[in-house]
Protein backbone atom coordinates (compact mmCIF):
# COMPACT_ATOMS: atom_id res chain seq x y z
CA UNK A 1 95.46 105.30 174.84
CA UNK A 2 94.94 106.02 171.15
CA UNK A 3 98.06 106.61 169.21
CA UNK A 4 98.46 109.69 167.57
CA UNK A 5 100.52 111.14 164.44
CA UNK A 6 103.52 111.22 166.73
CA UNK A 7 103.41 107.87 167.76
CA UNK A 8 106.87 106.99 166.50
CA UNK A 9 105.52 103.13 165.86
CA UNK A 10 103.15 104.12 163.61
CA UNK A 11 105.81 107.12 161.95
CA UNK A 12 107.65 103.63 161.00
CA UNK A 13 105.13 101.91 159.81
CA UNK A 14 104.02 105.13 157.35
CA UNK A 15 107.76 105.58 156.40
CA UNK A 16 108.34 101.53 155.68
CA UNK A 17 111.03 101.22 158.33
CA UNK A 18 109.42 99.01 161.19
CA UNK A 19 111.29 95.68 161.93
CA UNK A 20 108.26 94.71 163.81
CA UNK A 21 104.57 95.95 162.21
CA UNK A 22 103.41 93.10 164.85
CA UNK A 23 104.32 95.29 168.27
CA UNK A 24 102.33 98.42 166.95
CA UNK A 25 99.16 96.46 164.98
CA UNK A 26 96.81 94.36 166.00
CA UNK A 27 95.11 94.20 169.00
CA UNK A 28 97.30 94.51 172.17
CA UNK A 29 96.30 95.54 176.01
CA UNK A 30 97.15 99.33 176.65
CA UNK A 31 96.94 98.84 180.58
CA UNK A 32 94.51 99.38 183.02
CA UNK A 33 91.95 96.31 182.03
CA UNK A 34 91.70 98.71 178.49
CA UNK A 35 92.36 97.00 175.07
CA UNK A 36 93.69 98.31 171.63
CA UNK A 37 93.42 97.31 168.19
CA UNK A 38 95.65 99.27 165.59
CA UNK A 39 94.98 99.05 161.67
CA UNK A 40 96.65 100.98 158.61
CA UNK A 41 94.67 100.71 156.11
CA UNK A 42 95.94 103.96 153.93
CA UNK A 43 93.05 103.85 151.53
CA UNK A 44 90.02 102.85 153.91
CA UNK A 45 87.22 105.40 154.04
CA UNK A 46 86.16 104.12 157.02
CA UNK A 47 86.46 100.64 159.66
CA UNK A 48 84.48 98.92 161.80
CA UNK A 49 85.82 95.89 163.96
CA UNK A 50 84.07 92.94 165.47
CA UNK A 51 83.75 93.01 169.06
CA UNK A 52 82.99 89.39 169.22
CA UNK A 53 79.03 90.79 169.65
CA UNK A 54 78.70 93.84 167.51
CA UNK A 55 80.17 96.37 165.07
CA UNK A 56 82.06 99.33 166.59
CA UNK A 57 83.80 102.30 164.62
CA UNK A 58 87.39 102.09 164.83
CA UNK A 59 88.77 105.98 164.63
CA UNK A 60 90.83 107.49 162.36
CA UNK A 61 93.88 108.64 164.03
CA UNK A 62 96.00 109.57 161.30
CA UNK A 63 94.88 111.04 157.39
CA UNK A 64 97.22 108.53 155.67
CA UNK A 65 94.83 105.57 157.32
CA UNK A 66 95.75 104.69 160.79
CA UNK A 67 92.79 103.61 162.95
CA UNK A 68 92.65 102.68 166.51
CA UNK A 69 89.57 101.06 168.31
CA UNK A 70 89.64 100.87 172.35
CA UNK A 71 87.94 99.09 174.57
CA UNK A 72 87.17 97.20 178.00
CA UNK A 73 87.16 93.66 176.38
CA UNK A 74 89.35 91.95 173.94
CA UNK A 75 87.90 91.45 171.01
CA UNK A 76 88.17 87.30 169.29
CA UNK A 77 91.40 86.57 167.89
CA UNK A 78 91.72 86.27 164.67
CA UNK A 79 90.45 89.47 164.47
CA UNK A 80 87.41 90.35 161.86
CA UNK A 81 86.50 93.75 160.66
CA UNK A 82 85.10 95.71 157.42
CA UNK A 83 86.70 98.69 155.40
CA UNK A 84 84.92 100.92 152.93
CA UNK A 85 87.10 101.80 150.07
CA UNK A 86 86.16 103.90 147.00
CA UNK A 87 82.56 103.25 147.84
CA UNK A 88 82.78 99.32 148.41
CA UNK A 89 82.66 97.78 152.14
CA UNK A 90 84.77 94.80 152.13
CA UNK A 91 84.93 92.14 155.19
CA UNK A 92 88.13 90.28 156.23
CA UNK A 93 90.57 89.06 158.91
CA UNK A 94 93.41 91.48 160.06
CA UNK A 95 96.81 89.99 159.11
CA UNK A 96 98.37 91.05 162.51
CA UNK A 97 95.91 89.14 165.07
CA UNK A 98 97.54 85.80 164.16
CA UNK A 99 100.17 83.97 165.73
CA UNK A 100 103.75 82.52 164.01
CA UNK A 101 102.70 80.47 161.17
CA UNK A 102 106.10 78.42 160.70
CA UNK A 103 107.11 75.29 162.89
CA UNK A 104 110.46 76.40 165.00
CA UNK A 105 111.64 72.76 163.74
CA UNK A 106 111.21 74.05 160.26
CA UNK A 107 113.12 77.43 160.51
CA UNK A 108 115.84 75.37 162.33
CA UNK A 109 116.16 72.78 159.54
CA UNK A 110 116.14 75.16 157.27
CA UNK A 111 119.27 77.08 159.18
CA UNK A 112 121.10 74.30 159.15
CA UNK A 113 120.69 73.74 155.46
CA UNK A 114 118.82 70.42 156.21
CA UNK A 115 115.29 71.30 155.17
CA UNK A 116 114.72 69.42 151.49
CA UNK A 117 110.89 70.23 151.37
CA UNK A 118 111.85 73.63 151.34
CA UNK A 119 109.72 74.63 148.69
CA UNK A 120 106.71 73.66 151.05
CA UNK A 121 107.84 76.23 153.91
CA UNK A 122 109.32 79.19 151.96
CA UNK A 123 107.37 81.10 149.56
CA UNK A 124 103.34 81.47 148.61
CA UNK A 125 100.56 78.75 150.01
CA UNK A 126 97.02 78.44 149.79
CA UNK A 127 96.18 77.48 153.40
CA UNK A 128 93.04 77.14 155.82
CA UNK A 129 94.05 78.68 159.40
CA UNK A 130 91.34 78.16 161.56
CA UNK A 131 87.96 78.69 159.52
CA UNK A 132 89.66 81.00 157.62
CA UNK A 133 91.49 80.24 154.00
CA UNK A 134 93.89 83.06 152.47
CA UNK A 135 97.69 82.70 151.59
CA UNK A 136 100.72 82.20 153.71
CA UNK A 137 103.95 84.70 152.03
CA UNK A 138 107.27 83.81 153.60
CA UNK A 139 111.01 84.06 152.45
CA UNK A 140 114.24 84.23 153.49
CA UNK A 141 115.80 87.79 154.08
CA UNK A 142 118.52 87.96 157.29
CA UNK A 143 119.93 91.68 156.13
CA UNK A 144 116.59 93.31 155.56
CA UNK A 145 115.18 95.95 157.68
CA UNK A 146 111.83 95.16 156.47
CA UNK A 147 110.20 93.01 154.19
CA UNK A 148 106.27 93.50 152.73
CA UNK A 149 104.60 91.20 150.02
CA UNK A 150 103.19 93.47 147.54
CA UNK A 151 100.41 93.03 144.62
CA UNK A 152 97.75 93.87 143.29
CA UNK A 153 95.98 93.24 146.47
CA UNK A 154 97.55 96.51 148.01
CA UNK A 155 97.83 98.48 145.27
CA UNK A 156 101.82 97.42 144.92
CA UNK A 157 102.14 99.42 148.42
CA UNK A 158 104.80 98.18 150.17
CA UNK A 159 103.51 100.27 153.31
CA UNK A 160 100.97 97.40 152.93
CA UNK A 161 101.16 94.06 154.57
CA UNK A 162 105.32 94.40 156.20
CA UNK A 163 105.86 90.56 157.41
CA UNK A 164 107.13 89.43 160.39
CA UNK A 165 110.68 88.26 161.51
CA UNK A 166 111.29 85.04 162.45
CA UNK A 167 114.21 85.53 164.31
CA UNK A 168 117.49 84.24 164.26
CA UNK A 169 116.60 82.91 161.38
CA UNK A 170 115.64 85.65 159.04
CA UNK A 171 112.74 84.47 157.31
CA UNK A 172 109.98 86.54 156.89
CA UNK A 173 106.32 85.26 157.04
CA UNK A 174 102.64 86.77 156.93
CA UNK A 175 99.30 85.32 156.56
CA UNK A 176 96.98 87.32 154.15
CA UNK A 177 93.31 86.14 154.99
CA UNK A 178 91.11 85.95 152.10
CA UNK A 179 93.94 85.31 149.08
CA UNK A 180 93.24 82.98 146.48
CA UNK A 181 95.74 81.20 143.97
CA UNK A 182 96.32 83.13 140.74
CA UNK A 183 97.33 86.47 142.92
CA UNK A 184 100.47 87.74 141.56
CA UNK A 185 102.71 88.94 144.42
CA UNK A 186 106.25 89.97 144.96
CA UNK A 187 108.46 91.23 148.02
CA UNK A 188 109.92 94.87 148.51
CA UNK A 189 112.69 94.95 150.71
CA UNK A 190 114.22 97.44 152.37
CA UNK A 191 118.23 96.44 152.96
CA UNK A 192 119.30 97.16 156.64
CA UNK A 193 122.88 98.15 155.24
CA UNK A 194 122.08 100.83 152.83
CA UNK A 195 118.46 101.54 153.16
CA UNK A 196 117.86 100.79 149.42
CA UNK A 197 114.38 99.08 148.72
CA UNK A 198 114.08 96.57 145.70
CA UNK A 199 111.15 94.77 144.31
CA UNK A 200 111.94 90.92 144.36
CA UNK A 201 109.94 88.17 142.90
CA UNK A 202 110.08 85.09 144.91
CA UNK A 203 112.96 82.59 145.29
CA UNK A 204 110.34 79.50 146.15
CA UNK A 205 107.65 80.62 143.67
CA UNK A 206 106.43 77.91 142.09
CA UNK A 207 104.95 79.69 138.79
CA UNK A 208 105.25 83.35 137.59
CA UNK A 209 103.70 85.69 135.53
CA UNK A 210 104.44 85.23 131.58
CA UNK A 211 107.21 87.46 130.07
CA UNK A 212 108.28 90.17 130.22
CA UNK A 213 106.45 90.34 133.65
CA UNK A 214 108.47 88.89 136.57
CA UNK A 215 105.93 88.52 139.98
CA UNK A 216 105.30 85.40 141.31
CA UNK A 217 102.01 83.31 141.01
CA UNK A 218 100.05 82.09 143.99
CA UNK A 219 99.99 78.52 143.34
CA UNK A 220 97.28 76.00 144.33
CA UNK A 221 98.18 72.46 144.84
CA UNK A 222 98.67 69.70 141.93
CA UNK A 223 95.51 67.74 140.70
CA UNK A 224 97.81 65.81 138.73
CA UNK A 225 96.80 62.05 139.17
CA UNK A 226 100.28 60.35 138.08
CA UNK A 227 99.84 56.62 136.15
CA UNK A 228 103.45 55.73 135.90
CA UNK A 229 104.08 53.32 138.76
CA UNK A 230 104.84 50.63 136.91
CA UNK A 231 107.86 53.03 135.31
CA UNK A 232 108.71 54.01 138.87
CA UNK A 233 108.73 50.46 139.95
CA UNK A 234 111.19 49.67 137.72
CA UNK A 235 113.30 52.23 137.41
CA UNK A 236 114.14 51.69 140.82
CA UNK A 237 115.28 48.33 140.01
CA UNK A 238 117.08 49.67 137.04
CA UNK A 239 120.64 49.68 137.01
CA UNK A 240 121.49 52.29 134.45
CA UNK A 241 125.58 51.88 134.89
CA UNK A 242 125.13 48.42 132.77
CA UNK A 243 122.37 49.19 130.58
CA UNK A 244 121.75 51.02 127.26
CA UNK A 245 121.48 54.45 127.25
CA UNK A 246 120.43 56.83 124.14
CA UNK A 247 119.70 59.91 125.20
CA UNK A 248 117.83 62.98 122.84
CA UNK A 249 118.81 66.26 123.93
CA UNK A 250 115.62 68.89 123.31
CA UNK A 251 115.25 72.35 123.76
CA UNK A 252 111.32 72.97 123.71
CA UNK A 253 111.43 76.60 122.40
CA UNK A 254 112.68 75.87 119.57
CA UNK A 255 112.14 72.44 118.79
CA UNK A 256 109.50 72.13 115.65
CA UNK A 257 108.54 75.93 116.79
CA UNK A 258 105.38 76.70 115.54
CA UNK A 259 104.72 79.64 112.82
CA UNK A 260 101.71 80.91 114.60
CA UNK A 261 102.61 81.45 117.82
CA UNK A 262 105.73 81.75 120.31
CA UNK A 263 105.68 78.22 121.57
CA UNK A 264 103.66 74.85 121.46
CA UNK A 265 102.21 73.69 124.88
CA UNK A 266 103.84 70.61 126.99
CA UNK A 267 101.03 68.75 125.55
CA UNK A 268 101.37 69.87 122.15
CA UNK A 269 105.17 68.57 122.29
CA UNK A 270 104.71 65.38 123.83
CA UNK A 271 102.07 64.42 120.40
CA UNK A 272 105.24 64.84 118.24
CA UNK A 273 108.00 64.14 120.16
CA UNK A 274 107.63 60.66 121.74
CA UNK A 275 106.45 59.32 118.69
CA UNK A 276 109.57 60.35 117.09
CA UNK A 277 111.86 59.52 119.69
CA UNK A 278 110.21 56.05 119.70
CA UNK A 279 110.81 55.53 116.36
CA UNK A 280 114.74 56.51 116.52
CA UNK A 281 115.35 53.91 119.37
CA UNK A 282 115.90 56.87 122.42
CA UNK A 283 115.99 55.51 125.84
CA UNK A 284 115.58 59.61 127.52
CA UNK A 285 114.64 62.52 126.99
CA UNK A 286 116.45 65.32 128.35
CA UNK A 287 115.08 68.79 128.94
CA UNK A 288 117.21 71.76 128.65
CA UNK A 289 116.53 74.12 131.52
CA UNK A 290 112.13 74.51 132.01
CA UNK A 291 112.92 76.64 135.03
CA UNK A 292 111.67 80.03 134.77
CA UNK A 293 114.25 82.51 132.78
CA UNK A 294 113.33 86.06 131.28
CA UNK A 295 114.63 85.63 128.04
CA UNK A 296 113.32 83.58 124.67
CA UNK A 297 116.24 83.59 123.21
CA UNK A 298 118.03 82.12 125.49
CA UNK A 299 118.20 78.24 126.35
CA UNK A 300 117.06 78.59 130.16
CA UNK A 301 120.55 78.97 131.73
CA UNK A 302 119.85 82.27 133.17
CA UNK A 303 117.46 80.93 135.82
CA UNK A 304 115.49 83.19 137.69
CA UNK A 305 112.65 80.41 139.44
CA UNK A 306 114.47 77.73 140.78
CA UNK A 307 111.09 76.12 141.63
CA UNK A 308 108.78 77.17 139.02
CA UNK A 309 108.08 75.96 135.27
CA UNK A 310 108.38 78.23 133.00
CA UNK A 311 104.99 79.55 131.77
CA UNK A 312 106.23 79.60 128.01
CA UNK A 313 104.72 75.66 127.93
CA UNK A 314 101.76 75.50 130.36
CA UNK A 315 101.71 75.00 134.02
CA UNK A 316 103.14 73.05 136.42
CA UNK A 317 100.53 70.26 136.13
CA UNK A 318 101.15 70.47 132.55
CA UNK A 319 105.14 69.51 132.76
CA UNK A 320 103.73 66.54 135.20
CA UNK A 321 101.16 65.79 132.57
CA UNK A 322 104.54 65.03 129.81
CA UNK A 323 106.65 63.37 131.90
CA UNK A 324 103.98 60.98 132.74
CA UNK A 325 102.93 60.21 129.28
CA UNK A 326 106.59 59.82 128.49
CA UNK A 327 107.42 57.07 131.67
CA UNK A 328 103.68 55.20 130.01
CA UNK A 329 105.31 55.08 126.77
CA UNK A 330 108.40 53.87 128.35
CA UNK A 331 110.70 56.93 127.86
CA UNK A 332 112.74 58.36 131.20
CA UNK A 333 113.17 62.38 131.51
CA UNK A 334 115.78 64.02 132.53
CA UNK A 335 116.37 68.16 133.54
CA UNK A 336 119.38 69.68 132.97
CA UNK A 337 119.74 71.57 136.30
CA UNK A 338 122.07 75.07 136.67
CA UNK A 339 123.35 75.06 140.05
CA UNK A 340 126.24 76.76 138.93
CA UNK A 341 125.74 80.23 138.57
CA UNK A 342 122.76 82.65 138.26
CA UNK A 343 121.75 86.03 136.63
CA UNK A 344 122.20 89.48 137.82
CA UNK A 345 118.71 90.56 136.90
CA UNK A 346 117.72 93.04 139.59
CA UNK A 347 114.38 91.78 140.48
CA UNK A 348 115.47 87.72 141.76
CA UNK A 349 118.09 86.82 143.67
CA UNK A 350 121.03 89.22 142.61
CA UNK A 351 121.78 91.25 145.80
CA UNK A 352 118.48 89.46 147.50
CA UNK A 353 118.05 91.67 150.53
CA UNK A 354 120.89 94.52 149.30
CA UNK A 355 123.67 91.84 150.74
CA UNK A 356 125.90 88.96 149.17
CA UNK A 357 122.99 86.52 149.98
CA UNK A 358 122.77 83.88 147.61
CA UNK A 359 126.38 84.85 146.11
CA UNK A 360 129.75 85.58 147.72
CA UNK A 361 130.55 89.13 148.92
CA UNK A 362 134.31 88.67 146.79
CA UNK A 363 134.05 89.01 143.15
CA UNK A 364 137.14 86.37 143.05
CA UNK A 365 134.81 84.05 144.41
CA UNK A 366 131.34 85.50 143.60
CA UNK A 367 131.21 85.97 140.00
CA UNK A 368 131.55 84.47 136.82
CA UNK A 369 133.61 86.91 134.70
CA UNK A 370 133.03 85.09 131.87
CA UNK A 371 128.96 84.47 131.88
CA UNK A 372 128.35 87.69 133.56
CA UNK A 373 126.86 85.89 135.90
CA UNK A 374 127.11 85.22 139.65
CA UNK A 375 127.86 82.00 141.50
CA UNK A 376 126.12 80.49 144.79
CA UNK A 377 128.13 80.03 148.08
CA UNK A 378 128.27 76.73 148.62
CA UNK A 379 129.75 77.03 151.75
CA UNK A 380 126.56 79.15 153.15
CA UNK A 381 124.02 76.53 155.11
CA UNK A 382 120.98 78.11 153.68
CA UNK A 383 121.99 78.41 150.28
CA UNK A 384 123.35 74.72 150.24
CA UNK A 385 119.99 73.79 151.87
CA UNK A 386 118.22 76.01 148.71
CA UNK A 387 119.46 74.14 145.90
CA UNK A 388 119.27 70.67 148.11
CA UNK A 389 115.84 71.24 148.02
CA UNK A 390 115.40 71.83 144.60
CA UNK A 391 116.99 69.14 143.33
CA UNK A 392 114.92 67.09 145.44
CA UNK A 393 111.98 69.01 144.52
CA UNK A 394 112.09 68.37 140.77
CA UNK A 395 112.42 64.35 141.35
CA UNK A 396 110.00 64.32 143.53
CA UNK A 397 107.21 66.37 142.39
CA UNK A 398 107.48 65.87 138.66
CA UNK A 399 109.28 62.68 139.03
CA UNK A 400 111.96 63.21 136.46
CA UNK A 401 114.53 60.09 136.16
CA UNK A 402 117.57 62.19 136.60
CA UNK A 403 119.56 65.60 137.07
CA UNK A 404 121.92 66.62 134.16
CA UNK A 405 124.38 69.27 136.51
CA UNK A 406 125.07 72.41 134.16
CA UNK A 407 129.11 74.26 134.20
CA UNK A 408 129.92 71.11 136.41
CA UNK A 409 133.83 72.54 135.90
CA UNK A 410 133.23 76.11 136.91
CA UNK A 411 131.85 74.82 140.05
CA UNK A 412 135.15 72.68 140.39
CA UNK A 413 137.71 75.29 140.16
CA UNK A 414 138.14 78.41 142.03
CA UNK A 415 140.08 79.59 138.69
CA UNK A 416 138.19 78.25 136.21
CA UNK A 417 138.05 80.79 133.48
CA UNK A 418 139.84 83.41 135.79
CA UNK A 419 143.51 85.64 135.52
CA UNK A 420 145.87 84.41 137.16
CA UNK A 421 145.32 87.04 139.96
CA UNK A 422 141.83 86.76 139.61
CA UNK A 423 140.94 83.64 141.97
CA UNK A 424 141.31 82.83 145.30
CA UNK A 425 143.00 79.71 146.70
CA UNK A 426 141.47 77.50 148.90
CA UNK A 427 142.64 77.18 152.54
CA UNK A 428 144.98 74.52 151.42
CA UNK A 429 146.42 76.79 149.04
CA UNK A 430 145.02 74.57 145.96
CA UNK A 431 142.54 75.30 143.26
CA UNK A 432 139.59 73.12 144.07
CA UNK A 433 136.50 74.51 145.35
CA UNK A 434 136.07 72.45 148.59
CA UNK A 435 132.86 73.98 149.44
CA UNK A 436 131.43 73.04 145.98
CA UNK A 437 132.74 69.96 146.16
CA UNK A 438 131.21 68.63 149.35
CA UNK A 439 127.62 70.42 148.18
CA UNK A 440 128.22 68.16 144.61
CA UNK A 441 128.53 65.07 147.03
CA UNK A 442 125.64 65.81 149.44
CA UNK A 443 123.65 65.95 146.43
CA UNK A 444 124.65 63.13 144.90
CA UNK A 445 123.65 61.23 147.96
CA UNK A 446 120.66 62.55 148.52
CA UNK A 447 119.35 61.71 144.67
CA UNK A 448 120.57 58.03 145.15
CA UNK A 449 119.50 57.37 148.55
CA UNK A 450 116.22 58.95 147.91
CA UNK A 451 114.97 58.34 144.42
CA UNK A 452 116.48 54.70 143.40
CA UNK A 453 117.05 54.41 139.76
CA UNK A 454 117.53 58.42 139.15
CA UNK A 455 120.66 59.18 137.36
CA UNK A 456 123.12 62.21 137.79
CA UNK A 457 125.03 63.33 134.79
CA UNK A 458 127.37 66.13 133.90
């Protein structure tokens, strides 16, 4: 039968608290050969669905936009039907009429920390399901209660589009028909523990908004055609250990910064700067941290978008755009890379889903008195798997030549620049951070055994 405004399903999905907007939307059997199709659509006028051979009114059950249509035969999955809003009909797909997205193998890789094209699983994709093209949203958030992708697609309403739960795993996925790259998007999450909700931009974006904005960028794929294969051929002959190495250290915001405007482009750069590091006999370049980070003055250390360039320079096919002119002209590139720590800026991944997600519950172990900052737990499969991926990511989608690891020491020591009661001891009762220690050598294997020729420097 059709729900009504005590249906305590739909009193969830109004209040933002269901785990599961899948069991009460969509179209489900209600028993007795009869068929139901929910939709909350809080600022729809009016909806009609597809049948699979005509238009039928779906009723309003509810003022703040519930509507239910029933019938004797289930209509197609996907399921199609029209709003009007503020005067304009509009025709899509409903969200909650498709199945799982993500590949169990995936999800389990990613569990175990083993997933390195992470970057192509978690976050925002342009994807065809079916006939039908729109974006796939997913992220990692175990402790939530419930977890919506917001923009300006919804109105910001996080009452709007709640995701589903891929459990044990506790990512979060949802397919939004009929979204294009260029939407700007973020998650709210509601924390399980405390009930708090917090706007998050996304951990796997792969571009964001410019400053002092913070959502994340839909992203199309790169049209970058690279031309440096002879460079890659031999760099992965190269054996850097017994060759001659000058290396020119730049920070791009403020390198030859321009008088009128905030920064030259990626392209702009690269017309000065190989020239000149040509000319003074410079083997590399290396890039202090391009990684998104909210503040100009700043060199980039306070990441916020592990996967996305920052937007101060161009986009992402911009940064592939430099590296490749610099591997024709016979320069290598290298990032400096900050898996040491991160910010505590509410809106990334501080407090992710209101727990010690991407950090350690323990101060002692957790933060970085010194920077203000926080520091990852290594030990943690998921997070090991994160920053696995992004190293791995950056060599092999913008082929840089090497990783320079940032605060290689405070990763070290559990006491580096801590009181003496302000640390503690691993289990062997020493100072060395074991769990950092085995992440530092999974890395290093995975750069050498994967991208021949790349270098890793501290």
């Amino acid at each position: 039968m059709a729900p009504n405004y005590n249906d305590s399903a739909l009193q969830k999905i109004l209040q933002g608290l269901h785990h599961d907007p899948f069991h009460p939307l969509g179209i489900h059997a209600s028993g007795h050969g009869k068929w139901h199709w929910r939709l909350f659509l809080p600022y729809a006028q009016e909806v009609e669905i597809w049948t699979g051979s005509q238009w039928e009114t779906a009723q309003r059950v509810h003022d703040q936009g519930f509507f239910c249509w029933k019938g004797a035969i289930c209509p197609p999955r996907p399921g199609r039907y029209r709003r009007r809003e503020d005067g304009i009909e509009m025709e899509t797909w409903d969200p909650y009429t498709y199945p799982p997205q993500l590949s169990d193998h995936d999800l389990y890789l990613f569990s175990e920390g083993r997933l390195l094209q992470l970057h192509a699983m978690l976050g925002a994709h342009h994807v065809t399901v079916g006939e039908v093209s729109g974006v796939l949203f997913s992220v990692w958030a175990p402790n939530a209660e419930r977890v919506s992708v917001v923009g300006p697609f919804n109105r910001w309403d996080g009452r709007h589009h709640p995701m589903r739960v891929r459990a044990p795993h506790g990512v979060w996925e949802l397919f939004v028909p009929d979204l294009t790259p260029g939407t700007l998007y973020k998650f709210e999450i509601r924390s399980r523990q405390h009930g708090s909700v917090q706007l998050k931009t996304d951990p796997c974006g792969l571009q964001f908004e410019h400053r002092p904005g913070t959502a994340a960028v839909v992203t199309g794929p790169s049209a970058h055609l690279w031309n440096d294969s002879a460079w890659m051929s031999e760099r992965s002959k190269k054996d850097w250990l017994h060759s001659p190495m000058n290396i020119y250290e730049i920070h791009l915001g403020s390198w030859r910064k321009p008088w009128d405007r905030d920064f030259h482009t990626f392209a702009q750069i690269a017309d000065q700067l190989i020239p000149y590091v040509l000319e003074l006999g410079y083997t590399h370049i290396e890039l202090l941290p391009i990684s998104e980070h909210p503040l100009d003055e700043s060199w980039g250390y306070q990441t916020t978008g592990y996967f996305g360039v920052t937007r101060r320079f161009g986009t992402p096919d911009d940064l592939r755009h430099f590296i490749d002119r610099c591997h024709q002209a016979g320069i290598g590139v290298l990032l400096d890379w900050v898996p040491g720590h991160f910010p505590k800026d509410d809106f990334a991944l501080a407090r992710f889903d209101g727990s010690a997600l991407y950090e350690h519950e323990d101060p002692r172990l957790g933060e970085h008195q010194e920077w203000g900052t926080y520091i990852f737990n290594y030990g943690r499969n998921e997070v090991r798997g994160f920053l696995l991926a992004n190293a791995h990511f950056w060599l092999s989608e913008f082929h840089f030549d090497g990783l320079r690891v940032d605060a290689v020491a405070s990763m070290l020591y559990l006491d580096y620049s801590r009181a003496a009661n302000a640390w503690i001891p691993n289990c062997y009762g020493g100072r060395e951070n074991l769990e950092a220690l085995a992440f530092l050598r999974e890395m290093n294997e995975m750069v050498h055994g994967q991208f021949p020729g790349a270098l890793t420097l501290a």
